[in-house]
Protein backbone atom coordinates (compact mmCIF):
# COMPACT_ATOMS: atom_id res chain seq x y z
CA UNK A 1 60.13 85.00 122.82
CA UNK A 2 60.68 88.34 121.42
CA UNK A 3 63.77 89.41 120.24
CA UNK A 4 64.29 91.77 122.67
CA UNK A 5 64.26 89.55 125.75
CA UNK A 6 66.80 86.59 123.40
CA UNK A 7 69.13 89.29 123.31
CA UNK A 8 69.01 90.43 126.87
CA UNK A 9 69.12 86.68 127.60
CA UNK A 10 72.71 85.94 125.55
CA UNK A 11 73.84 89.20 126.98
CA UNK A 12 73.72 87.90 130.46
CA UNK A 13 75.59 84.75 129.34
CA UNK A 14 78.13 86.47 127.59
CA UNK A 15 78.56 88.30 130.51
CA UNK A 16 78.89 85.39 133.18
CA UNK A 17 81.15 84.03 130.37
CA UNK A 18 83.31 86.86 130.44
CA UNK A 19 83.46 87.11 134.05
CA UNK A 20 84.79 83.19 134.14
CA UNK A 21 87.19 84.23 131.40
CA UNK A 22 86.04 82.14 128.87
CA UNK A 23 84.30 84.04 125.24
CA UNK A 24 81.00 82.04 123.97
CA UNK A 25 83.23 80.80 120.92
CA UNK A 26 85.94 79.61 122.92
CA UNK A 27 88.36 81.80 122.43
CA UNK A 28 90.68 83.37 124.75
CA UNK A 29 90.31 87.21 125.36
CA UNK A 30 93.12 87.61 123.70
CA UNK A 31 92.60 85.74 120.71
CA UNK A 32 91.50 86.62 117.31
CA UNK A 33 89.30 84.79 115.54
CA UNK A 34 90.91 83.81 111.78
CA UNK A 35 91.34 86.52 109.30
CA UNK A 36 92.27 86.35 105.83
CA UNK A 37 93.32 88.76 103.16
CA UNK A 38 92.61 88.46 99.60
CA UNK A 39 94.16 90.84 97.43
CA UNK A 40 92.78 91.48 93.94
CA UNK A 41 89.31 90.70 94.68
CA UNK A 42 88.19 93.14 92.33
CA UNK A 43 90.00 93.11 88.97
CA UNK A 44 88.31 96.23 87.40
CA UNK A 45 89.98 98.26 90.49
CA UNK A 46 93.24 99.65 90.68
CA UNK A 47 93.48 97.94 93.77
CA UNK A 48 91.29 95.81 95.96
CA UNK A 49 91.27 93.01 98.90
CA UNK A 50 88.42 90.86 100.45
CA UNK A 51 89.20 90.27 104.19
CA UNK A 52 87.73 87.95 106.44
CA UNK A 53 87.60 87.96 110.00
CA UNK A 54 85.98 84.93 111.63
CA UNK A 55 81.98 85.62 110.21
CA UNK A 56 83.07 89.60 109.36
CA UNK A 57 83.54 90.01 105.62
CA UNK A 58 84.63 93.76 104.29
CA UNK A 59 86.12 94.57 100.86
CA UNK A 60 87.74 97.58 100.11
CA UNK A 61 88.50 98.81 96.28
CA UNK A 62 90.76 101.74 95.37
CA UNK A 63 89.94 104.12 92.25
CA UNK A 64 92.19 106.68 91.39
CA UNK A 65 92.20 109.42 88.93
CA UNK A 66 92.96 112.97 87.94
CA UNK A 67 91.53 115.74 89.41
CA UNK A 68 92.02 119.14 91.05
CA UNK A 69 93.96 119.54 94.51
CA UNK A 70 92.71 121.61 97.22
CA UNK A 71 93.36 125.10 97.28
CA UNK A 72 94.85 125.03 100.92
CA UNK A 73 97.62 121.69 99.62
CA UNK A 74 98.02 122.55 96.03
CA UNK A 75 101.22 120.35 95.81
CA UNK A 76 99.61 117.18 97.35
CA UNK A 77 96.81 114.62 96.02
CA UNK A 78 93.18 113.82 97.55
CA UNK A 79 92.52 111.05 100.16
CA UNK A 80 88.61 110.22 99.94
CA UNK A 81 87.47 107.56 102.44
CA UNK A 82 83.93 106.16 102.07
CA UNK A 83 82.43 102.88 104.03
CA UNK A 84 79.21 101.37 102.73
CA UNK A 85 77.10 99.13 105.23
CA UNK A 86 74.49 98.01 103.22
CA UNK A 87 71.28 96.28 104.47
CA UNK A 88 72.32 92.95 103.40
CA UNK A 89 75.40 92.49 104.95
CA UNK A 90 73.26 93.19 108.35
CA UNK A 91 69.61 93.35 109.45
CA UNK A 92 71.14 96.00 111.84
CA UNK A 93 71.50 98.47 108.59
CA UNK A 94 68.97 100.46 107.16
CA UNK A 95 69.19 102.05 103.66
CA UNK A 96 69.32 105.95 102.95
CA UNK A 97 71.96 108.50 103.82
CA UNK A 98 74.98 106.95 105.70
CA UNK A 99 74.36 105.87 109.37
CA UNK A 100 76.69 106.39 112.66
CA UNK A 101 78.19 103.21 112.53
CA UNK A 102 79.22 103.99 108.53
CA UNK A 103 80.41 107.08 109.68
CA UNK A 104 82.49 106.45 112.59
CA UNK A 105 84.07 103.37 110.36
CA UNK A 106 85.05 105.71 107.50
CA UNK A 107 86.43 108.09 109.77
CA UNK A 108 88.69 105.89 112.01
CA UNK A 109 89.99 104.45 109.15
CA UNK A 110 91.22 107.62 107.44
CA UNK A 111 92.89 108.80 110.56
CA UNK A 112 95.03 106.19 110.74
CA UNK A 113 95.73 106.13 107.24
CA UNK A 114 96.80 109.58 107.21
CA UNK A 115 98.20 110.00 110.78
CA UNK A 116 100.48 107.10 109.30
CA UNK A 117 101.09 108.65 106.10
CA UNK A 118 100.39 105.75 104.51
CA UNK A 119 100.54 107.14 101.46
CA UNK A 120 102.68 109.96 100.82
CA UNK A 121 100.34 112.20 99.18
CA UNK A 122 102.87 114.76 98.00
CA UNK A 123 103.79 111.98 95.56
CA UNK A 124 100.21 111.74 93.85
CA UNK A 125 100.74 115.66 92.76
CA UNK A 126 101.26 115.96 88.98
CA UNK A 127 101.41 119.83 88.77
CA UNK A 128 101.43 122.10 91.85
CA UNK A 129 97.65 123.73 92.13
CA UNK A 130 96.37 121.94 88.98
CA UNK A 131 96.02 118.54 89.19
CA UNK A 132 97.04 115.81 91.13
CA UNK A 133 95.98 111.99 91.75
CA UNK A 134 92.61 111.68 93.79
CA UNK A 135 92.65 108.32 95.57
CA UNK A 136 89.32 107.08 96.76
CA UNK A 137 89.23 104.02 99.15
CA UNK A 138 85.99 102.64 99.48
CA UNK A 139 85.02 99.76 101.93
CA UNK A 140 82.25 97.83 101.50
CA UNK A 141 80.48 95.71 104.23
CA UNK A 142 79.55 92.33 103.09
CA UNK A 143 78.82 90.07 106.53
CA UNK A 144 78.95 91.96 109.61
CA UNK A 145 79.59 89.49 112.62
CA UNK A 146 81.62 92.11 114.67
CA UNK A 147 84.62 93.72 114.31
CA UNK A 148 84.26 96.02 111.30
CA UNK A 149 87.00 98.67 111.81
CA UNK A 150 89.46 96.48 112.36
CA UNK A 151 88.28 94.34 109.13
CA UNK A 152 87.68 97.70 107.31
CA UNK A 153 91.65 99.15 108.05
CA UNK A 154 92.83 95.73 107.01
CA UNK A 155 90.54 95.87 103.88
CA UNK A 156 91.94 99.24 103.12
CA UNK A 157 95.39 98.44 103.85
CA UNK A 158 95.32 95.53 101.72
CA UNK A 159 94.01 97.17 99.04
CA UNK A 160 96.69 100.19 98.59
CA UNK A 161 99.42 98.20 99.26
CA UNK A 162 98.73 95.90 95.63
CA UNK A 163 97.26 99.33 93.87
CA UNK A 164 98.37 100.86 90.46
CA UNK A 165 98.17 104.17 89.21
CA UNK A 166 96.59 104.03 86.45
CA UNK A 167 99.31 106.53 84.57
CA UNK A 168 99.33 105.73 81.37
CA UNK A 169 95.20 105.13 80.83
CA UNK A 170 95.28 108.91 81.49
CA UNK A 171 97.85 109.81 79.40
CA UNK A 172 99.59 111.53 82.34
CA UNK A 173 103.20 108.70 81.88
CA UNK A 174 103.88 106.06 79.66
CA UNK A 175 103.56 102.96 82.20
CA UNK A 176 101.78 102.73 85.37
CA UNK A 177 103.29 102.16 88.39
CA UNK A 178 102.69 100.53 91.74
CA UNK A 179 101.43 103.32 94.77
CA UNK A 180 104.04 103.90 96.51
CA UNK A 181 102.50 102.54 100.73
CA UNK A 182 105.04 104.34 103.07
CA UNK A 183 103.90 102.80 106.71
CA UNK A 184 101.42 100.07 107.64
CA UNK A 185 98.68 100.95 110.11
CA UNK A 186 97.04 98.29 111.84
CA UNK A 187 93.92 98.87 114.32
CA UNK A 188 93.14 96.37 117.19
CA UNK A 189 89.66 97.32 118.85
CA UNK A 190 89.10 95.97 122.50
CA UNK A 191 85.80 95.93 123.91
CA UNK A 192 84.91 95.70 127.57
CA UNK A 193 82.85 92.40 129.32
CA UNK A 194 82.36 92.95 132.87
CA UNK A 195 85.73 93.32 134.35
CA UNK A 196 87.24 91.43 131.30
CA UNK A 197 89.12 93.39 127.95
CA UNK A 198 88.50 91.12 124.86
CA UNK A 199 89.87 91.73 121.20
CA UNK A 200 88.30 91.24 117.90
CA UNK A 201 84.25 91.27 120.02
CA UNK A 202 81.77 89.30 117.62
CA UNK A 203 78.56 91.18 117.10
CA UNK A 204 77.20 89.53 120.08
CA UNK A 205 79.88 90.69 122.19
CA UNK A 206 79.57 94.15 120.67
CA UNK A 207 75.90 94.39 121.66
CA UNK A 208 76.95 93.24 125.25
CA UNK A 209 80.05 95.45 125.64
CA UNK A 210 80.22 98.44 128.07
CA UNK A 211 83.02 100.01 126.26
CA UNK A 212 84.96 99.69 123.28
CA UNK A 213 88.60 101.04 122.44
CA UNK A 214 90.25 101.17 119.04
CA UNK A 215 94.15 101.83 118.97
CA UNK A 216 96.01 101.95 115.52
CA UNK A 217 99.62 101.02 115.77
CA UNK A 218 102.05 100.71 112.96
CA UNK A 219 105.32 99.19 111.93
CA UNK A 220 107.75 101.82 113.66
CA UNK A 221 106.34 101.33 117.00
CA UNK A 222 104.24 104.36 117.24
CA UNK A 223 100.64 104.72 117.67
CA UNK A 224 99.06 106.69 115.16
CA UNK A 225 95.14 106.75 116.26
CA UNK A 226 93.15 105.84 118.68
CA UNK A 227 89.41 105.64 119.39
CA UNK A 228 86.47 105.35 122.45
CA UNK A 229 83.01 103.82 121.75
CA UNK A 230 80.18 103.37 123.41
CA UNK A 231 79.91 104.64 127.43
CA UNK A 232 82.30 102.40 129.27
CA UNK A 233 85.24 103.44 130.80
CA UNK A 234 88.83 102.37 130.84
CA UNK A 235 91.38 102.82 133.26
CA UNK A 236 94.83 103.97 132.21
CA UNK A 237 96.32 100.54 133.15
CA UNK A 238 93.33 99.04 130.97
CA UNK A 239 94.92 101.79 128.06
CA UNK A 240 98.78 100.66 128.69
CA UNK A 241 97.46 96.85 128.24
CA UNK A 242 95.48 97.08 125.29
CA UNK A 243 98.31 99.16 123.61
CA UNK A 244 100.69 96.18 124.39
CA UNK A 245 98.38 93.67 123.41
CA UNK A 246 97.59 96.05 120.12
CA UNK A 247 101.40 96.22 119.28
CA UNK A 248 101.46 92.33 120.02
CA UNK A 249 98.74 91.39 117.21
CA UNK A 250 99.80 94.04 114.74
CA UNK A 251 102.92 92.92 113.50
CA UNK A 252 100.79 89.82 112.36
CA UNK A 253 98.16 91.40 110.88
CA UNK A 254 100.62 93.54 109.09
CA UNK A 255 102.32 90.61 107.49
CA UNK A 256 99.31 89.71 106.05
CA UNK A 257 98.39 93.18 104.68
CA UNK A 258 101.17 92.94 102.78
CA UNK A 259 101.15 89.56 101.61
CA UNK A 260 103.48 87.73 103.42
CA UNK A 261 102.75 84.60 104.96
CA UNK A 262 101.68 85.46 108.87
């Protein structure tokens, strides 16, 4: 049977599933599967965090060092955002340049990082139009089984919150010092089965999704990004739920972005 027609096959159920309101792991559809944050991962990085969500693995390292700002913010630092899906994390992925899906994950994860000022990056200047802290956050897909930008904000998150600059190595203070995270932005992405709105989809439920939303809350109450994929549609009552629902699971995930004990 060719691969094609298996998929096509669990699609259906997944659907029938869905439309019985049951998910082909058992969960509810409003259930997350269990996620884990591991901060420090990577002890060469200023910061770092491995984060697991049911079979999705992602883990994010930050690098910072001196450099130049931009002409147009000369009194703030540089935000780079990069996301690496590499081949073996995924038979999905392909090697060369940077694909959509790479793409759309590094972008949706800046947003909310910098809609939710995060960082302050005012902070990271060292002297107005000459040099400032550049901050690179770089997520890196390990086992894709659904869900990455929700695993890859987390990842990121995760991974500033327990950074260091690295002062001192650059002669630039005498000590380092912890980076300064100002707001917690957590994303929640909701993908549509039929007539049912499930969180966290697998990568089966991805493939059999009609629509996918993405909504970035954070710790104040206020939503700081949000996101459409694929062709689905969503009703503004659908919006108003999954907003709730978003609020609902990010004041968990939160807690365990920072370290604390969900």
């Amino acid at each position: 049977m060719s691969d094609e027609v298996t998929a096509e096959i669990l699609t259906t159920h997944i659907l029938d599933l869905a439309g019985q309101g049951k998910r082909l792991d058992g969960r509810s559809a409003d259930e997350y599967r269990p996620v884990s944050v591991e901060p420090g991962f990577v002890v060469t990085a200023d910061g770092s965090a491995l984060v697991r969500i049911g079979d999705t693995s992602v883990l994010s390292g930050i690098k910072l060092e001196p450099g130049k700002p931009f002409p147009d913010t000369p009194n703030a630092g540089v935000l780079t955002t990069n996301a690496e899906l590499i081949p073996l994390s995924s038979p999905v992925f392909e090697p060369g340049p940077p694909q959509p899906g790479a793409i759309e994950v590094s972008r949706v994860v800046d947003r909310a990082i910098r809609a939710a000022e995060t960082i302050d990056l005012t902070r990271l200047c060292v002297t107005p139009g000459e040099k400032s802290w550049v901050c690179y956050v770089d997520i890196h897909v390990l086992d894709h089984g659904g869900n990455l930008i929700d695993a890859s904000l987390l990842a990121a998150l995760g991974a500033l919150a327990h950074a260091t600059v690295p002062a001192k190595r650059f002669g630039i203070a005498e000590a380092d010092y912890p980076l300064e995270v100002h707001h917690y932005p957590i994303e929640c992405t909701f993908v549509r089965l039929g007539e049912a709105i499930v969180v966290d989809p697998t990568f089966d439920e991805e493939r059999a999704a009609q629509g996918r939303i993405t909504v970035a809350t954070d710790e104040t109450g206020r939503i700081v990004a949000m996101q459409k994929g694929l062709v689905g549609a969503f009703s503004p009552d659908d919006v108003k739920a999954v907003v709730e629902r978003a609020f609902a699971h990010g004041d968990r995930l939160r807690r365990l972005a920072r370290g604390v004990e969900a």
